[in-house]
C-alpha atoms as a PDB file:
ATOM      1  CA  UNK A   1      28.499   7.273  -1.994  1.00  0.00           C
ATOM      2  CA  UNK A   2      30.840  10.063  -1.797  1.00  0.00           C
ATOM      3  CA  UNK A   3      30.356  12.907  -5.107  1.00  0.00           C
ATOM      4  CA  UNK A   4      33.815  14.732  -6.232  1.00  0.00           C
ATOM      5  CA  UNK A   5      33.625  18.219  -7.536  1.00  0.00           C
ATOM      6  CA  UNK A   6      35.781  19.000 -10.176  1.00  0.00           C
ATOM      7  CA  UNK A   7      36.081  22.839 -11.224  1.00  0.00           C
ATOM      8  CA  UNK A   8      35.514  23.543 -14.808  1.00  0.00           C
ATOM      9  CA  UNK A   9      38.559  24.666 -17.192  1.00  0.00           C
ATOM     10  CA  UNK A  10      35.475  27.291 -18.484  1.00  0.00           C
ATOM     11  CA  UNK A  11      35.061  29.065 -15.664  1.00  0.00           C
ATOM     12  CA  UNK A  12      38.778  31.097 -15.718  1.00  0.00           C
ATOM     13  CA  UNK A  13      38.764  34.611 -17.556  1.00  0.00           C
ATOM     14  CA  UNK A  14      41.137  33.483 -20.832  1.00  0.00           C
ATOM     15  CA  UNK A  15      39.941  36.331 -23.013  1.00  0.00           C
ATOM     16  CA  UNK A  16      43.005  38.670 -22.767  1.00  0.00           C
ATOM     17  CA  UNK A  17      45.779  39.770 -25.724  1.00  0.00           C
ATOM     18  CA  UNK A  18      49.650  39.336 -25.466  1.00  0.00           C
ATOM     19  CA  UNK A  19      52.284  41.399 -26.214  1.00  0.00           C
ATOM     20  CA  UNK A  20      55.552  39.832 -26.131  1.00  0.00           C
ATOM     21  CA  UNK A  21      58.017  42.096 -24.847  1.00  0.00           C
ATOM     22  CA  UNK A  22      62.412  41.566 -25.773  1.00  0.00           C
ATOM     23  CA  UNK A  23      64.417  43.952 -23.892  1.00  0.00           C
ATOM     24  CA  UNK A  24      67.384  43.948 -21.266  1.00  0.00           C
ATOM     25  CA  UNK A  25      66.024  46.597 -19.672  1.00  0.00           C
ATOM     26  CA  UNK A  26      65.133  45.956 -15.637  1.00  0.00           C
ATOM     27  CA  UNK A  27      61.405  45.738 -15.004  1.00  0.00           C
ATOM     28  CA  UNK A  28      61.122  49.804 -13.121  1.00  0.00           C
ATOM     29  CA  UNK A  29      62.873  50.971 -16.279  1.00  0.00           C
ATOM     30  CA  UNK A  30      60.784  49.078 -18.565  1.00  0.00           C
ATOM     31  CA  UNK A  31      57.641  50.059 -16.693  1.00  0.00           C
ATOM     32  CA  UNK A  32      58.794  54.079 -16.891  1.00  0.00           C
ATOM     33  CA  UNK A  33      59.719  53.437 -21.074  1.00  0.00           C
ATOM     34  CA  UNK A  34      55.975  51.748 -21.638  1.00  0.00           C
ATOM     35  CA  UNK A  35      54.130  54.212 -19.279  1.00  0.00           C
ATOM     36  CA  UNK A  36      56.464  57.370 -21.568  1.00  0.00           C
ATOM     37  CA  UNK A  37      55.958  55.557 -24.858  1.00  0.00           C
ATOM     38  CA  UNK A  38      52.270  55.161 -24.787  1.00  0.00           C
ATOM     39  CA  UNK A  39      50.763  57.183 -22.180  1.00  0.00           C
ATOM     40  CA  UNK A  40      50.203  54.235 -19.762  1.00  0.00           C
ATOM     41  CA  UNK A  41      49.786  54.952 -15.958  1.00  0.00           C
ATOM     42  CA  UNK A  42      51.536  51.022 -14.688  1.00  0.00           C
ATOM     43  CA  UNK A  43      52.143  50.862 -11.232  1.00  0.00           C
ATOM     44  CA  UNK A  44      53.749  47.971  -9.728  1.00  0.00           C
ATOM     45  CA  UNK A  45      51.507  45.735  -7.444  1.00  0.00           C
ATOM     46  CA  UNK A  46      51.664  45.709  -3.702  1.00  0.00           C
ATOM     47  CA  UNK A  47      52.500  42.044  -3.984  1.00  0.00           C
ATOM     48  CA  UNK A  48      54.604  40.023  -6.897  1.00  0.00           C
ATOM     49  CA  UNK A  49      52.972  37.295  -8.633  1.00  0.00           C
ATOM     50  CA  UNK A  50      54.451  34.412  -6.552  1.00  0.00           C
ATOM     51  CA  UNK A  51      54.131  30.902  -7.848  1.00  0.00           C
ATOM     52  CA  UNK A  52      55.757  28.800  -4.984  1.00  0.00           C
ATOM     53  CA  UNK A  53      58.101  29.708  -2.372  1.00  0.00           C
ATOM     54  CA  UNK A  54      60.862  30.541  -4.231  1.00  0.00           C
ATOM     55  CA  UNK A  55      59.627  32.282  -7.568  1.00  0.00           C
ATOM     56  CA  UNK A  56      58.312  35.868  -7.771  1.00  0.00           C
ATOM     57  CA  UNK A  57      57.497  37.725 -10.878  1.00  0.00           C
ATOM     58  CA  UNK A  58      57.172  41.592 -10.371  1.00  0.00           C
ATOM     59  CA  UNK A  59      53.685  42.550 -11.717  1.00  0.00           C
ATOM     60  CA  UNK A  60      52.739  46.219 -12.723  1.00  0.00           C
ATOM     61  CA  UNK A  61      49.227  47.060 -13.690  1.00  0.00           C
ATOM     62  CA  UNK A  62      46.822  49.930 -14.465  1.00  0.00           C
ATOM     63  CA  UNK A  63      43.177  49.775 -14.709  1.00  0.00           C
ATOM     64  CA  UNK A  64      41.909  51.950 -17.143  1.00  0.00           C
ATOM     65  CA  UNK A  65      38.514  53.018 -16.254  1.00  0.00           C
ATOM     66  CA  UNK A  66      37.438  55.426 -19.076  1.00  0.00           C
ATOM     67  CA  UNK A  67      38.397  53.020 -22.195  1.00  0.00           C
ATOM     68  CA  UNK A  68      37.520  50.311 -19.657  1.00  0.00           C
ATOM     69  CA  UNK A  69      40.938  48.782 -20.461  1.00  0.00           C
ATOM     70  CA  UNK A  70      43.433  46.881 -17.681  1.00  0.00           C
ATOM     71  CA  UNK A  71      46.875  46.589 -18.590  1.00  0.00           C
ATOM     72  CA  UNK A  72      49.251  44.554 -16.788  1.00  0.00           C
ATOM     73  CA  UNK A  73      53.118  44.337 -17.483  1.00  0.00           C
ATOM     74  CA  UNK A  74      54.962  40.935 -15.980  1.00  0.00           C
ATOM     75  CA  UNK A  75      58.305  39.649 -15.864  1.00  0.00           C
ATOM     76  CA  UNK A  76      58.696  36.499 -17.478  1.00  0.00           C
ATOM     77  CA  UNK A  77      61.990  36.057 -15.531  1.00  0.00           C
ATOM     78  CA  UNK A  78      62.832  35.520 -12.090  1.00  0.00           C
ATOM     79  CA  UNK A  79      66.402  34.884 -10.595  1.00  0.00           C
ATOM     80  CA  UNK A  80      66.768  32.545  -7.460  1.00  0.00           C
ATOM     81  CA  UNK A  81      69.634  32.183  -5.768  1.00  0.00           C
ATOM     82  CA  UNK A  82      70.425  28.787  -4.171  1.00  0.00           C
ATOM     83  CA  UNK A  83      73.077  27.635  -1.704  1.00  0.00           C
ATOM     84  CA  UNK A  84      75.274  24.860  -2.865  1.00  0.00           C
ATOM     85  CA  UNK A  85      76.786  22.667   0.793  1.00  0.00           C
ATOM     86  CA  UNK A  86      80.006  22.450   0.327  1.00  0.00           C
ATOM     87  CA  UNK A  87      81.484  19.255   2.515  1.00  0.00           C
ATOM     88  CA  UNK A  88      84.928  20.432   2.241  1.00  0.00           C
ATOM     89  CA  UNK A  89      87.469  22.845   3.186  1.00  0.00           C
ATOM     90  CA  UNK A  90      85.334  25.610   1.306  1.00  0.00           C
ATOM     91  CA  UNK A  91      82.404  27.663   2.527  1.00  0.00           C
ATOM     92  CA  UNK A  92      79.047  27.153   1.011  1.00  0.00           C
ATOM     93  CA  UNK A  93      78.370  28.195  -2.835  1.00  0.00           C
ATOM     94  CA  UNK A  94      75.889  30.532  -3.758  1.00  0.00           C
ATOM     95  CA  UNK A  95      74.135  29.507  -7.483  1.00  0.00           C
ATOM     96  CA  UNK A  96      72.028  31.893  -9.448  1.00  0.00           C
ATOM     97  CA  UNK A  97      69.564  30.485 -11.785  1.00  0.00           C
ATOM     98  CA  UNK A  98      66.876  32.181 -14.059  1.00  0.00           C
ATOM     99  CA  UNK A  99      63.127  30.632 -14.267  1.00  0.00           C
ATOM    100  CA  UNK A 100      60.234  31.561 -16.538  1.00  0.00           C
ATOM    101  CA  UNK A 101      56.736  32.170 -15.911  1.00  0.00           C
ATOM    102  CA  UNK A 102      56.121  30.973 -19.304  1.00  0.00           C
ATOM    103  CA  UNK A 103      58.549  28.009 -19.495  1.00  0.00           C
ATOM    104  CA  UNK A 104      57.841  27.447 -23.057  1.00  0.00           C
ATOM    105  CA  UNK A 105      58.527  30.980 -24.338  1.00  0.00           C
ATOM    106  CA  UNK A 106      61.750  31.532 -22.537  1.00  0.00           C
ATOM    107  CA  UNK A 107      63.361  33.784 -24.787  1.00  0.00           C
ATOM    108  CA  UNK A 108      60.791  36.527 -24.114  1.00  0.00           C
ATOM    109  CA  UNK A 109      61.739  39.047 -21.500  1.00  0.00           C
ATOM    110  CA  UNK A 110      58.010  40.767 -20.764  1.00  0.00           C
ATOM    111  CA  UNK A 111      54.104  40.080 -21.496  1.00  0.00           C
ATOM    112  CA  UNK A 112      51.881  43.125 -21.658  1.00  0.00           C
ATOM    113  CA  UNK A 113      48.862  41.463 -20.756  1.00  0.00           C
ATOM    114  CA  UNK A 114      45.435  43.345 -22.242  1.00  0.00           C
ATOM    115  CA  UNK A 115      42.020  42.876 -20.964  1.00  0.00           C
ATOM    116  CA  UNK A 116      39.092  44.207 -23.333  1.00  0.00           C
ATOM    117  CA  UNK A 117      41.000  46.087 -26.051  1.00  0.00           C
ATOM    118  CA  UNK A 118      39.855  46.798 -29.280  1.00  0.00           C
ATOM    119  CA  UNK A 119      42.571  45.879 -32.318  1.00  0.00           C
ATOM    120  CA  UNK A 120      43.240  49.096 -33.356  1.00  0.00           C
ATOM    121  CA  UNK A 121      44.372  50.030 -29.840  1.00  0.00           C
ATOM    122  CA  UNK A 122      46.336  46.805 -29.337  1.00  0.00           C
ATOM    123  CA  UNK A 123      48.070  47.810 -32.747  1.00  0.00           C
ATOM    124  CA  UNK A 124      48.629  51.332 -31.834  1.00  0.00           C
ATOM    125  CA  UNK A 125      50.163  50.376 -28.484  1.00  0.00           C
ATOM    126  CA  UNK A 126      52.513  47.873 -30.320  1.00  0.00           C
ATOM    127  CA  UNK A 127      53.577  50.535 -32.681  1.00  0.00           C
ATOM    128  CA  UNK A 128      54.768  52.749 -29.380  1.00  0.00           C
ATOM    129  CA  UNK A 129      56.587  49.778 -27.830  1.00  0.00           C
ATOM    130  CA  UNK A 130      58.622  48.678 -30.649  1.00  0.00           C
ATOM    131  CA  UNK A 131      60.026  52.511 -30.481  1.00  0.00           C
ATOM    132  CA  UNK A 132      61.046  52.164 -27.528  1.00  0.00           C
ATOM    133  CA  UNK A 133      65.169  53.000 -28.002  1.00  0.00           C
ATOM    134  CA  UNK A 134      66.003  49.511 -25.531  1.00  0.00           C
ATOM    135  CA  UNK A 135      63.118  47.405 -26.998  1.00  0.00           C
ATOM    136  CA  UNK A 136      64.647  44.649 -29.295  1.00  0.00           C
ATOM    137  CA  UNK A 137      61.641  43.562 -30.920  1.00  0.00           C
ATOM    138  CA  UNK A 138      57.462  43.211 -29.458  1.00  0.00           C
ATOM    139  CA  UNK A 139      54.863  41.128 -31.478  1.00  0.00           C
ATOM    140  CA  UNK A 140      51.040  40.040 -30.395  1.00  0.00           C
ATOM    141  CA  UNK A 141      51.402  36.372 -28.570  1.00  0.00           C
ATOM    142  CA  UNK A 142      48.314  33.593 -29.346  1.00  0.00           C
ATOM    143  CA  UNK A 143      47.190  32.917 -25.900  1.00  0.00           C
ATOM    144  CA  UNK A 144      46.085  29.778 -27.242  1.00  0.00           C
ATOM    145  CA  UNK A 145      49.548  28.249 -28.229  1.00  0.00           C
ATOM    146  CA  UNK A 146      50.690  28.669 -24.615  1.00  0.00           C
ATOM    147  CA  UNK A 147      50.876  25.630 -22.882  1.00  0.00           C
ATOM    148  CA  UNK A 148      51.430  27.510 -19.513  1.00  0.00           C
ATOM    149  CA  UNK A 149      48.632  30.059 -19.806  1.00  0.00           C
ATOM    150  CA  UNK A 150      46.854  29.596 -16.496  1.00  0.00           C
ATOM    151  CA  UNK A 151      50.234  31.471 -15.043  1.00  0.00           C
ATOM    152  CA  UNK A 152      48.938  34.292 -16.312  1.00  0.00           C
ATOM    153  CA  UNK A 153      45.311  34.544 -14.985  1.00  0.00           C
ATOM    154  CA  UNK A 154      45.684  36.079 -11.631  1.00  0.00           C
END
């Protein structure tokens, strides 16, 4: 008889915060406003967060080792661009179109994902983003609600 292994749901790392993040700003410049804002140190990530061959969400992060903090800033948005055959007279069409990391929240432009932060830290960072002069508007996220969570545990 042949036994199947399943991997437990309880073994991923869930226990992070969200900050939901609206702003037309590009990902660098949002990076620089956050790391100005609040006094973060986010770096952008050797390698994207890539969920198949086509989508890539830039990923910056920062470990902070004396509050024992790690803060990670993603892009909820990735453009593809697809060619369209053409079987006429015309040369091929090229096709932009946006995808989500977070399909259901589509709307929101970034997630400051926080590892081990106390509340009145969380708060305090909140308080810095919203002054951000491009930021529309940032609120805390229930991890729970999200249906497409696990694209976030990397």
């Amino acid at each position: 008889m042949m036994t199947t292994h399943r991997i437990s749901a309880d073994l991923y790392d869930d226990s992070f915060r969200l900050i939901a993040i609206h702003s037309d700003l590009e990902d660098y410049a949002m990076t620089y406003a956050i790391n100005s804002q609040c006094g973060l140190y986010l770096k952008r990530m050797k390698i994207d967060l890539h969920l198949d061959e086509n989508l890539s969400f830039s990923v910056f992060d920062w470990d902070d080792g004396m509050n024992d903090i790690y803060w990670t800033l993603i892009s909820n948005k990735c453009v593809v661009e697809e060619v369209i055959p053409s079987g006429g007279l015309f040369e091929n069409n090229i096709s932009a179109r946006t995808d989500h990391l977070i399909k259901e929240r589509k709307e929101i432009d970034y997630f400051l994902k926080v590892e081990a932060a106390d509340e009145a830290t969380l708060s305090q960072k909140l308080r810095d983003i919203k002054r951000i002069d491009k930021v529309i508007t940032a609120y805390p996220l229930e991890t729970q609600t999200l249906k497409s969570k696990r694209n976030l545990i990397f």
